[in-house]
Protein backbone atom coordinates (compact mmCIF):
# COMPACT_ATOMS: atom_id res chain seq x y z
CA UNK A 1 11.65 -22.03 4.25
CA UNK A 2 12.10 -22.04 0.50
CA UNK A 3 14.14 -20.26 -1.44
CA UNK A 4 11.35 -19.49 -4.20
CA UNK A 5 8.93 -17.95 -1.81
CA UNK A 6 8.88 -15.10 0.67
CA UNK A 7 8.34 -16.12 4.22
CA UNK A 8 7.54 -14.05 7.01
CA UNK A 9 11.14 -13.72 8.12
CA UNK A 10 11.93 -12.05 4.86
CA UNK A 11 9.68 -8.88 6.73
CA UNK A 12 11.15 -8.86 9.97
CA UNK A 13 13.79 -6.75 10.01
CA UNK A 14 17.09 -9.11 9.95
CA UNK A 15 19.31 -10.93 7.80
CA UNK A 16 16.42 -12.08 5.43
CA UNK A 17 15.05 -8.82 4.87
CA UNK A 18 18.54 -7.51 4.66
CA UNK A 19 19.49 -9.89 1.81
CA UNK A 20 15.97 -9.38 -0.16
CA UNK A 21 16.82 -6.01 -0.16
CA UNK A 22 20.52 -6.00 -1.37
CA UNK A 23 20.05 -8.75 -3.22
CA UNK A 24 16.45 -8.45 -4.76
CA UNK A 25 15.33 -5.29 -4.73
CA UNK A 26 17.58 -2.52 -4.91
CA UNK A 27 19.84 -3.99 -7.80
CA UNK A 28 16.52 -3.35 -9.65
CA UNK A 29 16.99 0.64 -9.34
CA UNK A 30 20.14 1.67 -10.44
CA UNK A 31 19.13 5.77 -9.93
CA UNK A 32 18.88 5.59 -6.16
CA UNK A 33 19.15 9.37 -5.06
CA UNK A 34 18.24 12.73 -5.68
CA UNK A 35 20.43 14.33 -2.76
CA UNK A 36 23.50 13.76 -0.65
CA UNK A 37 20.90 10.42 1.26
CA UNK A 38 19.38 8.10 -0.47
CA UNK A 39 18.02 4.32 -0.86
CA UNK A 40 21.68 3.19 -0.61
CA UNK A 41 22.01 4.56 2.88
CA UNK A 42 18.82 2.57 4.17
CA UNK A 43 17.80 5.42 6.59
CA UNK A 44 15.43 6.79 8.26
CA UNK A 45 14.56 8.98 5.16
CA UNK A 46 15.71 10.81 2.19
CA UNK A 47 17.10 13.91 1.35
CA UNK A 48 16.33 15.49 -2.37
CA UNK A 49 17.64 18.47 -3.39
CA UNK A 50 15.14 20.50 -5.20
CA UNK A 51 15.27 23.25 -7.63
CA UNK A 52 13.10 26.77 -7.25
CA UNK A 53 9.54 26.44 -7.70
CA UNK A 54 6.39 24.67 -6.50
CA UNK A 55 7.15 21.22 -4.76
CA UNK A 56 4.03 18.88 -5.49
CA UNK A 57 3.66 15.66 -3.36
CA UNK A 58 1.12 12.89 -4.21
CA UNK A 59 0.87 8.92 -2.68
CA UNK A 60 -1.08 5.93 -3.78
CA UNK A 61 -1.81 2.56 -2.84
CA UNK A 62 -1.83 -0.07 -5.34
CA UNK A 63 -4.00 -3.49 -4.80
CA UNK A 64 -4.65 -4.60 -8.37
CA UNK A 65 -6.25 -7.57 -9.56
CA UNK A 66 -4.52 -9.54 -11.25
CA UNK A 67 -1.53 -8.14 -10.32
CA UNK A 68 0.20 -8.83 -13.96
CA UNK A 69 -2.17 -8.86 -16.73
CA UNK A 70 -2.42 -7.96 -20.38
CA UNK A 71 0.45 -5.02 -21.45
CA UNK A 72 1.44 -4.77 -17.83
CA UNK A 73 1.66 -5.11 -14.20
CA UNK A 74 1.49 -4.03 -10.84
CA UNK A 75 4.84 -2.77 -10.70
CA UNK A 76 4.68 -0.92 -14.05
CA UNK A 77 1.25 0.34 -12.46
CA UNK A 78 2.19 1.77 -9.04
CA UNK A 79 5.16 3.89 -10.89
CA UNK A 80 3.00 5.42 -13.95
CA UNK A 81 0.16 5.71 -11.61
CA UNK A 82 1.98 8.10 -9.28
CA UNK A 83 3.77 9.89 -11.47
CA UNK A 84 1.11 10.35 -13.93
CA UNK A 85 -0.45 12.29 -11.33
CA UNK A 86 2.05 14.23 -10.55
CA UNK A 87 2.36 15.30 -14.46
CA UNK A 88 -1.23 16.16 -14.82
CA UNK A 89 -0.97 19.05 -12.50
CA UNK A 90 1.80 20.52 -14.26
CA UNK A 91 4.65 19.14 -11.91
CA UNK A 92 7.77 17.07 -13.44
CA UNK A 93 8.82 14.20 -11.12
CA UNK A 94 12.05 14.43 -9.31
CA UNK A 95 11.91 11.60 -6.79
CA UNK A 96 9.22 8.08 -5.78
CA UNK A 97 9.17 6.13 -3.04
CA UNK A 98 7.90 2.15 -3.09
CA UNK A 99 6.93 0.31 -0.21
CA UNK A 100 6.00 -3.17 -0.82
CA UNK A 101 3.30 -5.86 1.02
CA UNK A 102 3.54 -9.29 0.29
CA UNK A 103 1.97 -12.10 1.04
CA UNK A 104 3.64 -14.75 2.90
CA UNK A 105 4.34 -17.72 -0.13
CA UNK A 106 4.12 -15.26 -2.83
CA UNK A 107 6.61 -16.06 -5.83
CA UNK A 108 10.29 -14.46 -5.92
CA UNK A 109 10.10 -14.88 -9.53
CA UNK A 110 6.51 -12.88 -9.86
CA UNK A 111 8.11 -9.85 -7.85
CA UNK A 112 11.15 -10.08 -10.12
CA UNK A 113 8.94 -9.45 -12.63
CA UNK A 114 7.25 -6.55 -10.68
CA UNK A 115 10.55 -5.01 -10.00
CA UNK A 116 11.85 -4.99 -13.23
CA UNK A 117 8.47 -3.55 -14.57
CA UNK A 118 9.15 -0.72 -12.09
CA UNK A 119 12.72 -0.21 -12.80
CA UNK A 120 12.13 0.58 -16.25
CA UNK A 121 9.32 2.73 -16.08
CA UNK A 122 11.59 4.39 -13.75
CA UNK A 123 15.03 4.29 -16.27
CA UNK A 124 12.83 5.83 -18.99
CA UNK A 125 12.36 8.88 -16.97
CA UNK A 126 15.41 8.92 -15.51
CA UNK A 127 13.75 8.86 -11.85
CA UNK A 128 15.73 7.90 -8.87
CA UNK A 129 13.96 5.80 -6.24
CA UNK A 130 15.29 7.45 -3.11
CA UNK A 131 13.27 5.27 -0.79
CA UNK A 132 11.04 2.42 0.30
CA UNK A 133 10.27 -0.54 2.76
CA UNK A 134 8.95 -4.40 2.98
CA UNK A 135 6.54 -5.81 5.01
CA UNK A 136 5.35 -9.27 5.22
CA UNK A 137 1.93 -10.37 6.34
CA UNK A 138 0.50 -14.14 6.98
CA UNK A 139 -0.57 -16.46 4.52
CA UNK A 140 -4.30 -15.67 3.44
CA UNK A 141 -3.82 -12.30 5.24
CA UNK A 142 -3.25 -10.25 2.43
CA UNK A 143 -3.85 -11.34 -1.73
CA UNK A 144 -0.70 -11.73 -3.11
CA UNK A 145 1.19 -8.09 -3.08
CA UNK A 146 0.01 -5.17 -2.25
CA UNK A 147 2.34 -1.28 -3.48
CA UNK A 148 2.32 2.07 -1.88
CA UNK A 149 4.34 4.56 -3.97
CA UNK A 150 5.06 8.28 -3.05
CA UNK A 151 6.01 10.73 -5.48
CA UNK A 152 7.95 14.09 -5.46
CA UNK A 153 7.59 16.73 -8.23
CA UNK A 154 8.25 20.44 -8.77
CA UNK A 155 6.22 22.84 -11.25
CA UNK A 156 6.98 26.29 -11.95
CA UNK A 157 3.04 26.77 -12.93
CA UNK A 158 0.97 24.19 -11.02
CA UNK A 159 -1.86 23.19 -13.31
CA UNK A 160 -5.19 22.19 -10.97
CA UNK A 161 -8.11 19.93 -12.63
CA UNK A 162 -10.97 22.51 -11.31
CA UNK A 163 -9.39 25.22 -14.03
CA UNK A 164 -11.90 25.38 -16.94
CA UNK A 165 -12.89 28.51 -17.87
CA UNK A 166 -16.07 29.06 -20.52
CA UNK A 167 -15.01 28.33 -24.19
CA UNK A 168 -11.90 25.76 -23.07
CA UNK A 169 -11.70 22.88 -25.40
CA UNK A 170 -11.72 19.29 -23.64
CA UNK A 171 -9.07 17.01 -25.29
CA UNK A 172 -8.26 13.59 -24.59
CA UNK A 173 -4.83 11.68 -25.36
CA UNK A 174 -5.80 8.57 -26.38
CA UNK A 175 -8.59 5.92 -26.66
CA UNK A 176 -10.46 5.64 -22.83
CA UNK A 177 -10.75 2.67 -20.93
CA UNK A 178 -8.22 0.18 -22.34
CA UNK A 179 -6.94 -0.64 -18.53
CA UNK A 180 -10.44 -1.15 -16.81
CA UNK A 181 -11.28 -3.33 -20.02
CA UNK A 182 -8.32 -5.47 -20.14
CA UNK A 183 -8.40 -6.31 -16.66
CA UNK A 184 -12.00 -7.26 -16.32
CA UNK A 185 -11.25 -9.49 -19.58
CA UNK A 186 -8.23 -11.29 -17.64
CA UNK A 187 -10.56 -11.74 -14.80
CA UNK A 188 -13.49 -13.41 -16.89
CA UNK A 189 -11.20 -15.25 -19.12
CA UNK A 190 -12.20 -13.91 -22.09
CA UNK A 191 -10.10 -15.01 -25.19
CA UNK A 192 -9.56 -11.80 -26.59
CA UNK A 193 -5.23 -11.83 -27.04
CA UNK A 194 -3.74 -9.15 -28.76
CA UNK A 195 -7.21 -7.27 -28.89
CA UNK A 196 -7.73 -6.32 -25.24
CA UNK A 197 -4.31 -4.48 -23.35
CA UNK A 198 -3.90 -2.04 -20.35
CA UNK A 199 -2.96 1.36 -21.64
CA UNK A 200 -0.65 1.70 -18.74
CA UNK A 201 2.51 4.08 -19.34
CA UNK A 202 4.29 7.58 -17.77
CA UNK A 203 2.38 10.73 -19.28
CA UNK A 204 5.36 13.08 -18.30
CA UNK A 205 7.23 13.00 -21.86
CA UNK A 206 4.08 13.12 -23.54
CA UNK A 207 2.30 16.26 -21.71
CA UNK A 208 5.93 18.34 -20.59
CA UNK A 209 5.68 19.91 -24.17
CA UNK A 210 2.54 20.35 -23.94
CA UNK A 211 2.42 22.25 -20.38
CA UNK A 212 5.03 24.35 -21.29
CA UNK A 213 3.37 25.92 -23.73
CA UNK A 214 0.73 27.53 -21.00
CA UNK A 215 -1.99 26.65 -22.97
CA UNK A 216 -3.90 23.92 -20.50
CA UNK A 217 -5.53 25.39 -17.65
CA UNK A 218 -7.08 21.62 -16.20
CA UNK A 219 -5.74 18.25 -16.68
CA UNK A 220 -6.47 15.25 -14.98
CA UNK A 221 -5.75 11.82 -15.20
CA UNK A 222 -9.13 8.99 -15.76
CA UNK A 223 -8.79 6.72 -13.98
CA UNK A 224 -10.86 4.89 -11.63
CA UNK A 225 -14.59 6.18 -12.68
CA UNK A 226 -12.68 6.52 -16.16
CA UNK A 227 -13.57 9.69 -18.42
CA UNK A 228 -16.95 10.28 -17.09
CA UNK A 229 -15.69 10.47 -13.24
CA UNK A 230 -12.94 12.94 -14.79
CA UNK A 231 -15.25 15.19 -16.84
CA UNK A 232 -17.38 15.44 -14.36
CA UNK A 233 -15.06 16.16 -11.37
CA UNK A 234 -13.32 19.13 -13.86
CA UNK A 235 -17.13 20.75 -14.44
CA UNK A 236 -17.99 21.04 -10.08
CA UNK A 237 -14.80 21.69 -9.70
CA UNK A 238 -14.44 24.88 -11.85
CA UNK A 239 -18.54 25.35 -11.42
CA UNK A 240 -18.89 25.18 -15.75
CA UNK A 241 -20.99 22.55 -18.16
CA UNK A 242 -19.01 20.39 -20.63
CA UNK A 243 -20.33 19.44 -23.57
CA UNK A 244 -19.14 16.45 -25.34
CA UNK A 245 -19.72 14.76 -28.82
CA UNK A 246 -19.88 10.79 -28.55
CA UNK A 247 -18.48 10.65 -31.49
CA UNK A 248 -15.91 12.19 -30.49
CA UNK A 249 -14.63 10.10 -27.86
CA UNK A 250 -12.07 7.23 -29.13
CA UNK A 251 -12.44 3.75 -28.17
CA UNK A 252 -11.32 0.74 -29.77
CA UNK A 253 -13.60 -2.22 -31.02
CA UNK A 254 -12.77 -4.48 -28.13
CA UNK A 255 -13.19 -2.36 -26.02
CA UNK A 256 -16.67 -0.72 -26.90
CA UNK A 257 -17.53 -4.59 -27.13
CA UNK A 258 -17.12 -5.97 -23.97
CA UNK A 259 -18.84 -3.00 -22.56
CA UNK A 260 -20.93 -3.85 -24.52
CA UNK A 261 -21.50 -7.48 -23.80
CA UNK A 262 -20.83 -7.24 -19.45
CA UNK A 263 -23.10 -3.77 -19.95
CA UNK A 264 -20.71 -1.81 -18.66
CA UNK A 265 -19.71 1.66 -19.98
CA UNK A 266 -16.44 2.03 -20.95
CA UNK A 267 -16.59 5.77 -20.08
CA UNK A 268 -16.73 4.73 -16.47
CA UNK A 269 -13.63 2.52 -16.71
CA UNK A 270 -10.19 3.40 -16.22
CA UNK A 271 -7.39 4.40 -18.25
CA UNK A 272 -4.01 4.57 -17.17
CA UNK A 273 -2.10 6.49 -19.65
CA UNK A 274 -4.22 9.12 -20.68
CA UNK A 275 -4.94 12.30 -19.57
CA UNK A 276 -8.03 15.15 -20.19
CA UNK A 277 -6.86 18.40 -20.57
CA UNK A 278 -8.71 21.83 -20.65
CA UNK A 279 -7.14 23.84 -23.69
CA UNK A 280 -7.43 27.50 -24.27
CA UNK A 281 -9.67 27.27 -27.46
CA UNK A 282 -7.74 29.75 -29.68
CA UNK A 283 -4.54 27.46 -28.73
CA UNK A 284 -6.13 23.73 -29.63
CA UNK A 285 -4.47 23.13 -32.93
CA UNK A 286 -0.91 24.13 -31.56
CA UNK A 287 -1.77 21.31 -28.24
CA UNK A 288 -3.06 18.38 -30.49
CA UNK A 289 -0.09 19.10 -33.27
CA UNK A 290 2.17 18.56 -30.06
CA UNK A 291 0.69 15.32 -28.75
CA UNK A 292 0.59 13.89 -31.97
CA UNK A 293 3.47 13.91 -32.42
CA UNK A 294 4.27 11.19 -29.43
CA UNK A 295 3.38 7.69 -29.95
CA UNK A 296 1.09 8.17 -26.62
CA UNK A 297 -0.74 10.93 -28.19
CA UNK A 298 -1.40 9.89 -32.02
CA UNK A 299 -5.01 9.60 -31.50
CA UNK A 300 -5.57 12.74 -29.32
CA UNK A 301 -8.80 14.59 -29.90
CA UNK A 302 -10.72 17.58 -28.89
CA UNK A 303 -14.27 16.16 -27.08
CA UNK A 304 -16.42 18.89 -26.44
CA UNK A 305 -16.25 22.51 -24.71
CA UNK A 306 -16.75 23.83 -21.14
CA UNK A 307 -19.85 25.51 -21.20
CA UNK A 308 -21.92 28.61 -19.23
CA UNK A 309 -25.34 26.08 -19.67
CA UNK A 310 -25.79 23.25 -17.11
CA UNK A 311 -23.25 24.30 -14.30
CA UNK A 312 -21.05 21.51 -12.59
CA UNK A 313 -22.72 18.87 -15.00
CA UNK A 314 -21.84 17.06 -18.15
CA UNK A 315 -24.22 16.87 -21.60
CA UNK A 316 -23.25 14.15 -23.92
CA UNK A 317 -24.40 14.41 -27.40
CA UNK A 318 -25.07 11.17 -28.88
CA UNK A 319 -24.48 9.67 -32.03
CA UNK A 320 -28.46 9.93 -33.05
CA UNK A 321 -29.00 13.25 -31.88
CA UNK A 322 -30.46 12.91 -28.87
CA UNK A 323 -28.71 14.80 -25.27
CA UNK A 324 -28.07 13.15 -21.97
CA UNK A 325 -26.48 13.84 -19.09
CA UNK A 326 -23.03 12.27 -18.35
CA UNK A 327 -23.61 11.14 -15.09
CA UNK A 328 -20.63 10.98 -11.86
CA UNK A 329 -20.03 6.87 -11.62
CA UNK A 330 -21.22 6.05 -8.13
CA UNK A 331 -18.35 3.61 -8.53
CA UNK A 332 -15.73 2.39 -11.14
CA UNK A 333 -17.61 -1.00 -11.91
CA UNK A 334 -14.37 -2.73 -12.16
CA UNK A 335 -13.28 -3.39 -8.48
CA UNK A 336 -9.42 -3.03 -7.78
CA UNK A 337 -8.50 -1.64 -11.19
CA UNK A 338 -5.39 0.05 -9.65
């Protein structure tokens, strides 16, 4: 047993465990509770005390390859990831879980690293971690680490992704698929430092201003299928067309090249920091002036419109006139993105 690695004692339920816990993991999360039980008591459970209004709930499991690449890691990952999704439909987060599977052998200082990454996505929105658990699995049983988180939110307007109504404007926050990009970059080895990094961060301070000005009726997060997946589940969903300018959509040099040189479209990668929002079109310049205004929002832009023409599907115009069809990914072509 070294004292570098975690063994498969460290998930069994005794003094091992008991120490990685006090002694690794929950010094990492100083905000431990959001009710009279929480992480500190190591129940069965928590209790959170919530205020009046809609309570939304939403889990994911995180199995990321690599699991710390360029501008971030898994850690970092599992937290935006869940409460970014909690934030696109309107709900502010109150409360996460983590549970944690690792791979016998893998390194104490790599989930350090993790942790912290977690921690301070979770200090910069002041977001208690309120509960969690460890398991251990066998050498070459699992690859490396694997994170489920669980998130808690309340909303006092829930805002779905199938809410587009005819005229809506379609913005997006920022440049699309920086994360898919940056990770399949990592995996080739491509020498592209500085150029190529995950756009991984918490949309909650960038989009609470925004929500509360009742002007989005759909938002959702793009991430694995990227933009296209996201577009095109907001058009069945609320049974409209979008139309969208090419142009229009931001992406940065390194990214538009190495979709460009694997063939992949970076429309069908993921993002993990941005969001699409439907906007009430006579509200648009009142939403963009607001995100902005954030560092996460500087290059928002309005994309297209939702559409009576072409129900449920999505029309790209492209840069030398012609029209296309968006198409739903069958797939995000980057395999465990998030």
């Amino acid at each position: 047993m070294t004292e570098d690695r975690i063994t498969a004692v460290h998930g069994a339920g005794g003094e091992l465990m008991e120490r990685l816990l006090v002694e690794r993991i929950l010094p990492k999360f100083p905000l431990r509770r959001a009710g009279p039980i929480g992480l500190d008591e190591l129940d069965d459970g928590a209790v959170v005390e919530l205020p009046p209004g809609h309570v939304v709930v939403t889990t994911d499991s995180h199995v990321v390859k690599p699991y710390i690449f360029p501008g971030g890691d898994i850690g970092a990952l599992a937290v935006c990831g869940t409460v970014n999704d909690l934030a696109v439909m309107g709900a502010r987060p109150v409360a996460l879980t983590l549970a944690l599977v690792l791979e016998e052998g893998f390194p104490l200082s790599d989930l350090e690293r993790i942790l912290t990454s977690a921690a301070e996505v979770l200090a910069e929105l002041g977001l208690p971690l309120v509960a969690g658990d460890t398991k251990v699995m066998g050498k070459g049983e699992l690859d490396g680490i694997a994170i489920n988180t669980t998130g808690i939110g309340v909303a006092e307007r829930v805002v779905p992704d199938g809410g587009l109504r005819v005229g809506d404007a379609i913005v997006v926050t920022g440049p699309v698929g920086d994360h898919g990009m940056a990770l399949l970059a990592a995996r080739e080895g491509f020498h592209l430092a500085g150029e190529l990094r995950s756009d991984v961060a918490p949309l909650w301070p960038l989009l609470a201003p925004v929500l509360a000005t009742g002007a989005v009726r759909a938002a959702k997060d793009p991430t694995r299928g990227g933009l296209a997946a996201a577009l095109n589940e907001m058009a069945r969903k609320a049974r409209v067309g979008i139309e969208v300018e090419e142009g229009e959509i931001p992406l940065r040099p390194a990214v538009r090249g190495v979709g460009e040189l694997l063939g992949i479209s970076p429309l069908e990668v993921a993002c993990e920091g941005r969001a699409v929002l439907g906007v009430e079109p006579d509200r648009v310049d009142e939403v963009l002036t607001l995100l902005q205004s954030h560092p996460l929002g500087r290059e928002a832009r309005v994309l297209g419109r939702a559409v009576p023409q072409h129900p449920g599907r999505v029309v790209l115009a492209t840069g030398v006139g012609g029209r296309r069809f968006l198409e739903m990914p069958l797939g995000d072509p980057v395999p465990r993105i998030c």
